[in-house]
PDB file of N, CA and C in Angstrom:
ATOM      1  N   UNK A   1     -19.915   0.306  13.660  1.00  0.00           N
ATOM      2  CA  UNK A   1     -21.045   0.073  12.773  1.00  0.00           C
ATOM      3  C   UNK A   1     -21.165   1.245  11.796  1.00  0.00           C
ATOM      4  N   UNK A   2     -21.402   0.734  10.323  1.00  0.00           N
ATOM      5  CA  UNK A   2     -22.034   1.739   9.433  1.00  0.00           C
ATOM      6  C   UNK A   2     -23.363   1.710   9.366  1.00  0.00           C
ATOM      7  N   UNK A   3     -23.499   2.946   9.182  1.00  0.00           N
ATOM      8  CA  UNK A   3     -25.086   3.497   8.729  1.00  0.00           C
ATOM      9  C   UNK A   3     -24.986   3.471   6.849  1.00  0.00           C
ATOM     10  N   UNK A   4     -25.755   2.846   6.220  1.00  0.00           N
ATOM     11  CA  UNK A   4     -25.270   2.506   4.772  1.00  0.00           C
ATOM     12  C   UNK A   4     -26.500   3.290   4.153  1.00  0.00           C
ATOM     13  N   UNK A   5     -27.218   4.384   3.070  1.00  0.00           N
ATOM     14  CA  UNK A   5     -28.260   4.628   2.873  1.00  0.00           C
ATOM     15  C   UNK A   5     -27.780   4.675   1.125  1.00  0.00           C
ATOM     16  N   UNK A   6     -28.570   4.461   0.081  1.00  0.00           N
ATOM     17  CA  UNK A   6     -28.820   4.907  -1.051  1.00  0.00           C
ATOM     18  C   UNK A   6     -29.940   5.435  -1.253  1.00  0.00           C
ATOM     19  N   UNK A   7     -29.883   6.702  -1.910  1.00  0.00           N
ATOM     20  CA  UNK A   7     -30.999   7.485  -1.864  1.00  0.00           C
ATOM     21  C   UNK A   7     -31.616   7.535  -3.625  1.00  0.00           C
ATOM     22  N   UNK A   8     -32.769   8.372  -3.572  1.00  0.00           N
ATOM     23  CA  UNK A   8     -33.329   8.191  -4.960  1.00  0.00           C
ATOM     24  C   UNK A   8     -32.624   8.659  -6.160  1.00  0.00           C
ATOM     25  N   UNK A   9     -31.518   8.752  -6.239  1.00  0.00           N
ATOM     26  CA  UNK A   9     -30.525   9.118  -7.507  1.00  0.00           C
ATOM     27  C   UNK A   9     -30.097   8.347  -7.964  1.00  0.00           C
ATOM     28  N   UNK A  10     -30.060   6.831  -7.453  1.00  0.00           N
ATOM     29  CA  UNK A  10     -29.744   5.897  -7.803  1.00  0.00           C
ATOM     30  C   UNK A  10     -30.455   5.510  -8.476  1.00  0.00           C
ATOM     31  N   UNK A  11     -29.492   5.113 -10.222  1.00  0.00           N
ATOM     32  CA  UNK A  11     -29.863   4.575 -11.336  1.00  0.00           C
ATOM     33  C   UNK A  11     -29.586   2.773 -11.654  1.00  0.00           C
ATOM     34  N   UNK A  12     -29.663   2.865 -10.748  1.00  0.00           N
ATOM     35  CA  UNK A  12     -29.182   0.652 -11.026  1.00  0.00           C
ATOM     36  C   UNK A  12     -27.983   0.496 -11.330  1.00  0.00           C
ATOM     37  N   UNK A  13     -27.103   0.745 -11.504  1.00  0.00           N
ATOM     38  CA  UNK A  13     -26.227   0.264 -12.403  1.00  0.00           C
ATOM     39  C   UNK A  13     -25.367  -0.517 -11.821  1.00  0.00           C
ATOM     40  N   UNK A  14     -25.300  -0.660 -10.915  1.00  0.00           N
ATOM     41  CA  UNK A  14     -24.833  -2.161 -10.408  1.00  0.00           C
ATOM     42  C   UNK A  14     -23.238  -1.694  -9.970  1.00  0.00           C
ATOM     43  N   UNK A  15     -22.693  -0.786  -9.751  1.00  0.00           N
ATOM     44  CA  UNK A  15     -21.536  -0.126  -9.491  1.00  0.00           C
ATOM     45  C   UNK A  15     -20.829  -0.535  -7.924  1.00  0.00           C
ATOM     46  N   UNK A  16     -22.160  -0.544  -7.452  1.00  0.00           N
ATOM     47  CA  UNK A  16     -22.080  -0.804  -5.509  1.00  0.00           C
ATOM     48  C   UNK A  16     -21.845  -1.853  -5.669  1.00  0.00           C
ATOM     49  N   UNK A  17     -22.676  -2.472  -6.451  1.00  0.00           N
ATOM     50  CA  UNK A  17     -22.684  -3.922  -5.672  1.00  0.00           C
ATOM     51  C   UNK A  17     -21.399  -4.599  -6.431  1.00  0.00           C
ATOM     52  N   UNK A  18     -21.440  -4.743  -7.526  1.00  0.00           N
ATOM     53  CA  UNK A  18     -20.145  -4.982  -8.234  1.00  0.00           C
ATOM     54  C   UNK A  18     -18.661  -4.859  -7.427  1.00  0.00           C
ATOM     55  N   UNK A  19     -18.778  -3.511  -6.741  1.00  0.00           N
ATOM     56  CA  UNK A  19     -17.441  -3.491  -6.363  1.00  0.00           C
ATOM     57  C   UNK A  19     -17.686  -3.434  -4.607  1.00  0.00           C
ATOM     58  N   UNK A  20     -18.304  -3.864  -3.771  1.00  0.00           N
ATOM     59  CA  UNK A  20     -18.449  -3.803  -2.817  1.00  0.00           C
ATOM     60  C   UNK A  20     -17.796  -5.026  -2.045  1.00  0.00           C
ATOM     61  N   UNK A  21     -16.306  -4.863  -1.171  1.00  0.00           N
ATOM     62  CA  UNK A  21     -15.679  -6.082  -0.642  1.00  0.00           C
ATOM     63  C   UNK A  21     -16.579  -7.024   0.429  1.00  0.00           C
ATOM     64  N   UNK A  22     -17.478  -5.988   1.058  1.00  0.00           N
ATOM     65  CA  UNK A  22     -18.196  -6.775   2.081  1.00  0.00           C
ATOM     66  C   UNK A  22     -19.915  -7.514   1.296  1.00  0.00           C
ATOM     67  N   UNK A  23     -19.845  -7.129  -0.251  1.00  0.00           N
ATOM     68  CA  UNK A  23     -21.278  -7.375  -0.510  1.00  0.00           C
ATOM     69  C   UNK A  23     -22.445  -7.205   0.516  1.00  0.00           C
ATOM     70  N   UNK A  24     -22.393  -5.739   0.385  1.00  0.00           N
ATOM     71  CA  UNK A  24     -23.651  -5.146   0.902  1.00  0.00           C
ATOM     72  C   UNK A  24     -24.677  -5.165   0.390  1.00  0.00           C
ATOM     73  N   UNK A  25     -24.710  -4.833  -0.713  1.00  0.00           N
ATOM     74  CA  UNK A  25     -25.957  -4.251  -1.770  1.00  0.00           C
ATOM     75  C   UNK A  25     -26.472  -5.670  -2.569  1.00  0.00           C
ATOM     76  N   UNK A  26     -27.889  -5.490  -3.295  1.00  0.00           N
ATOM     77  CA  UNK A  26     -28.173  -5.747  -3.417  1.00  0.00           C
ATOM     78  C   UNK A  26     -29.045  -5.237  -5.118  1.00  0.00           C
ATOM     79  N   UNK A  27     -28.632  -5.623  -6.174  1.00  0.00           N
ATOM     80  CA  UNK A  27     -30.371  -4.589  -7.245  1.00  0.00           C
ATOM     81  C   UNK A  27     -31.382  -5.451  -7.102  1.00  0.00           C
ATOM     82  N   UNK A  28     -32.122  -4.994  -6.367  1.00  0.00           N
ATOM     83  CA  UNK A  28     -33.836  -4.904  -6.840  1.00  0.00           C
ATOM     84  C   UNK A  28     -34.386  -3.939  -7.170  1.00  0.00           C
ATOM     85  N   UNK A  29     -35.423  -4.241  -8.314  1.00  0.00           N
ATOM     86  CA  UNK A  29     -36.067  -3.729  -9.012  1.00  0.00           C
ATOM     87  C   UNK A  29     -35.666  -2.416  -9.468  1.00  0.00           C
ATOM     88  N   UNK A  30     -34.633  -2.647  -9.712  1.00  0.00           N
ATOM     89  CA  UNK A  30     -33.515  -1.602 -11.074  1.00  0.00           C
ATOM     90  C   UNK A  30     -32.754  -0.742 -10.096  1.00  0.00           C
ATOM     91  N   UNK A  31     -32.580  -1.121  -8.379  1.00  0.00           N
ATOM     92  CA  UNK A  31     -31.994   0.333  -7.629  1.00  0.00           C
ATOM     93  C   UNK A  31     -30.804  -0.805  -7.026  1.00  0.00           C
ATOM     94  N   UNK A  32     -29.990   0.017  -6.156  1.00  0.00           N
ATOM     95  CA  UNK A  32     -29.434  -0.663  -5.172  1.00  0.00           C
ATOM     96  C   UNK A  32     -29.857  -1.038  -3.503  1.00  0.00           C
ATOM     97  N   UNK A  33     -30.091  -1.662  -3.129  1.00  0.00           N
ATOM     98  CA  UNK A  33     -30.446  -1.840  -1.759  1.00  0.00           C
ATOM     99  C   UNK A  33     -29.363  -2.573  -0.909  1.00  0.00           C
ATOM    100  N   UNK A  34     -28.905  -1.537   0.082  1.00  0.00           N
ATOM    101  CA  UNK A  34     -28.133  -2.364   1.339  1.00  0.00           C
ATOM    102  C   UNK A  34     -28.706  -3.546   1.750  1.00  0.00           C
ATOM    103  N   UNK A  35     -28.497  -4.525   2.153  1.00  0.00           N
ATOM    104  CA  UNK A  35     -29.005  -5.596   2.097  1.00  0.00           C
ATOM    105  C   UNK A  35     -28.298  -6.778   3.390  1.00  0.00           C
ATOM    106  N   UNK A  36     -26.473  -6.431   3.493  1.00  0.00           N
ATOM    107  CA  UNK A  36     -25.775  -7.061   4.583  1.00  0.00           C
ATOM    108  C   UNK A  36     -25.067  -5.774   4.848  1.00  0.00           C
ATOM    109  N   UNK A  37     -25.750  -4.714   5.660  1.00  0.00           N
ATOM    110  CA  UNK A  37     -24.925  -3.862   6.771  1.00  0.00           C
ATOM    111  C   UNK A  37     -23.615  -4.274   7.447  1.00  0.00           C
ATOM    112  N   UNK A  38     -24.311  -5.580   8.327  1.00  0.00           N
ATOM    113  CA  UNK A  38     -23.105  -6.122   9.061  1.00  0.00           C
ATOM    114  C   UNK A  38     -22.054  -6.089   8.525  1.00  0.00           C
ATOM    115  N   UNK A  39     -21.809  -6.618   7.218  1.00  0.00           N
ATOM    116  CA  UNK A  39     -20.346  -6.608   6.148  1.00  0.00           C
ATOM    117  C   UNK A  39     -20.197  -5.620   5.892  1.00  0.00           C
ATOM    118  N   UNK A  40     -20.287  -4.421   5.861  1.00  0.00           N
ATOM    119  CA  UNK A  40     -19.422  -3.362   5.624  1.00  0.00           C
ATOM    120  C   UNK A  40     -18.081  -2.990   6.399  1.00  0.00           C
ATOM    121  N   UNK A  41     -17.665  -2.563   5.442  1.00  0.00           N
ATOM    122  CA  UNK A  41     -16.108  -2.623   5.274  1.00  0.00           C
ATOM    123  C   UNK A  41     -15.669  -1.566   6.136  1.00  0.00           C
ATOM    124  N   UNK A  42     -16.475  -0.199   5.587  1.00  0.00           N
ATOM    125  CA  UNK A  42     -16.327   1.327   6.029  1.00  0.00           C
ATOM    126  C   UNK A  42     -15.428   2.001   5.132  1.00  0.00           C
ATOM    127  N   UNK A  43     -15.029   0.946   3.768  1.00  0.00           N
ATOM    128  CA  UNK A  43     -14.278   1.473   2.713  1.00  0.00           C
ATOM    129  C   UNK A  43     -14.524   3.150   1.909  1.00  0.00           C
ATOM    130  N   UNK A  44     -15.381   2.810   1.887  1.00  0.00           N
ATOM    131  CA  UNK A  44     -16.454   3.996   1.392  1.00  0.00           C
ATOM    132  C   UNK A  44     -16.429   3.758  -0.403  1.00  0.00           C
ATOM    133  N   UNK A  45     -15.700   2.500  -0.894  1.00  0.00           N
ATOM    134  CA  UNK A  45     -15.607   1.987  -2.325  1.00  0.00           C
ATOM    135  C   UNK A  45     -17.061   2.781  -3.032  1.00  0.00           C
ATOM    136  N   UNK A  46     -18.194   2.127  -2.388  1.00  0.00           N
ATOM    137  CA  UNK A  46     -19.299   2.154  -2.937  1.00  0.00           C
ATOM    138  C   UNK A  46     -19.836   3.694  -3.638  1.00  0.00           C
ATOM    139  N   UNK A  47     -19.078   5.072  -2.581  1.00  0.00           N
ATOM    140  CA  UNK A  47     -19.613   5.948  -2.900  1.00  0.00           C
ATOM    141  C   UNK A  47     -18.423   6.767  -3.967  1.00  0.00           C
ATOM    142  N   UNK A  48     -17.231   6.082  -3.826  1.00  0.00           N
ATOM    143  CA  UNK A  48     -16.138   6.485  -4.794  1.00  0.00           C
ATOM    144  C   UNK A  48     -16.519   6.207  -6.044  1.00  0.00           C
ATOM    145  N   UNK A  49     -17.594   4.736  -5.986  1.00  0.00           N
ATOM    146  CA  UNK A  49     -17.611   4.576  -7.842  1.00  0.00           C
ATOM    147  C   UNK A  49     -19.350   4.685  -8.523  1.00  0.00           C
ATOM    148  N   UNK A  50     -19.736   5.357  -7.847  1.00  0.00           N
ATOM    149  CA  UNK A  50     -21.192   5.885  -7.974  1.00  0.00           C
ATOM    150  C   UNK A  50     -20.952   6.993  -8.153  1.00  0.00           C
ATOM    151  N   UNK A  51     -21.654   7.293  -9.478  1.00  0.00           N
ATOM    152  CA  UNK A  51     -21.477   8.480 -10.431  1.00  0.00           C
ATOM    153  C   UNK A  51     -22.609   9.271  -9.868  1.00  0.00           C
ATOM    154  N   UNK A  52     -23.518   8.682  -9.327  1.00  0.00           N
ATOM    155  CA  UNK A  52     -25.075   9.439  -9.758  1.00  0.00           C
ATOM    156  C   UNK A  52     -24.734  10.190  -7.720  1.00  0.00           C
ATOM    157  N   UNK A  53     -24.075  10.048  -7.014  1.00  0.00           N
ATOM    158  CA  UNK A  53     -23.825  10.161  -5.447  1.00  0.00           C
ATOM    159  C   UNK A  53     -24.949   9.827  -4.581  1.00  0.00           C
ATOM    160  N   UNK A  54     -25.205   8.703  -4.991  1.00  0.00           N
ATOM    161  CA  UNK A  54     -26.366   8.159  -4.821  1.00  0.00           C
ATOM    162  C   UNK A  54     -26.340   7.269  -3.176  1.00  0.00           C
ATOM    163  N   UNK A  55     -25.111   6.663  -3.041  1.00  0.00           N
ATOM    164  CA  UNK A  55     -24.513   5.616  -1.741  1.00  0.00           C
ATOM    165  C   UNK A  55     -23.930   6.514  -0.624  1.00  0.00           C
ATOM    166  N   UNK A  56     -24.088   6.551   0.552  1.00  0.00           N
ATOM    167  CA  UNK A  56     -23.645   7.029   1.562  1.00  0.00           C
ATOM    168  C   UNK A  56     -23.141   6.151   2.240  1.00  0.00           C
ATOM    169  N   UNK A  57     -22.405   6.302   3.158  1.00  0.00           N
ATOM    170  CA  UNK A  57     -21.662   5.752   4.205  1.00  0.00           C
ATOM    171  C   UNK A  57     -21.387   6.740   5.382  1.00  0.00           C
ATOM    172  N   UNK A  58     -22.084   6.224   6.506  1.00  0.00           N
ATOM    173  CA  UNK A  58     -21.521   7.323   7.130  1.00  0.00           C
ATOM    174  C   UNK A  58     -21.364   6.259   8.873  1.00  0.00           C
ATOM    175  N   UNK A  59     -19.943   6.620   9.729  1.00  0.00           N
ATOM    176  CA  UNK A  59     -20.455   5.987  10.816  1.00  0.00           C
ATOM    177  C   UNK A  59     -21.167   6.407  11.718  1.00  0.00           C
ATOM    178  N   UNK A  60     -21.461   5.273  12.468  1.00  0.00           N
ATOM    179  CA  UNK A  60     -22.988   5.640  13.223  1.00  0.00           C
ATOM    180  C   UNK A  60     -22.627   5.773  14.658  1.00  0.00           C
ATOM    181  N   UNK A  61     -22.999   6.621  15.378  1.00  0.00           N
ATOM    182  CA  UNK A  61     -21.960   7.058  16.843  1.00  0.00           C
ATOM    183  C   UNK A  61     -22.780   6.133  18.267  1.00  0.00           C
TER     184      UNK A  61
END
């Protein structure tokens, strides 16, 4: 299991979710929100193409 968090640096831009294989994320109301945990990949895509280092991934023990 991943632990998935985006924190307040996140500017919307749709980067996560766009490129996310398991479609995790989600934008509401201009941010990203994890949304399907279960589907994560553990790629770590999301935090490679987030400029602002806004997406974490981390596994959960």
């Amino acid at each position: 299991m991943w632990k998935i968090t985006v924190d307040e640096k996140c500017t919307g831009c749709a980067e996560c979710v766009d490129s996310c294989p398991g479609e995790v994320y989600e934008l509401r109301e201009g941010k990203a929100v994890p949304v399907n945990t279960d589907e994560c990949h553990g790629c770590h895509t999301c935090e490679a193409v987030c400029d602002d280092d806004a997406c974490h991934v981390e596994e959960e023990e």
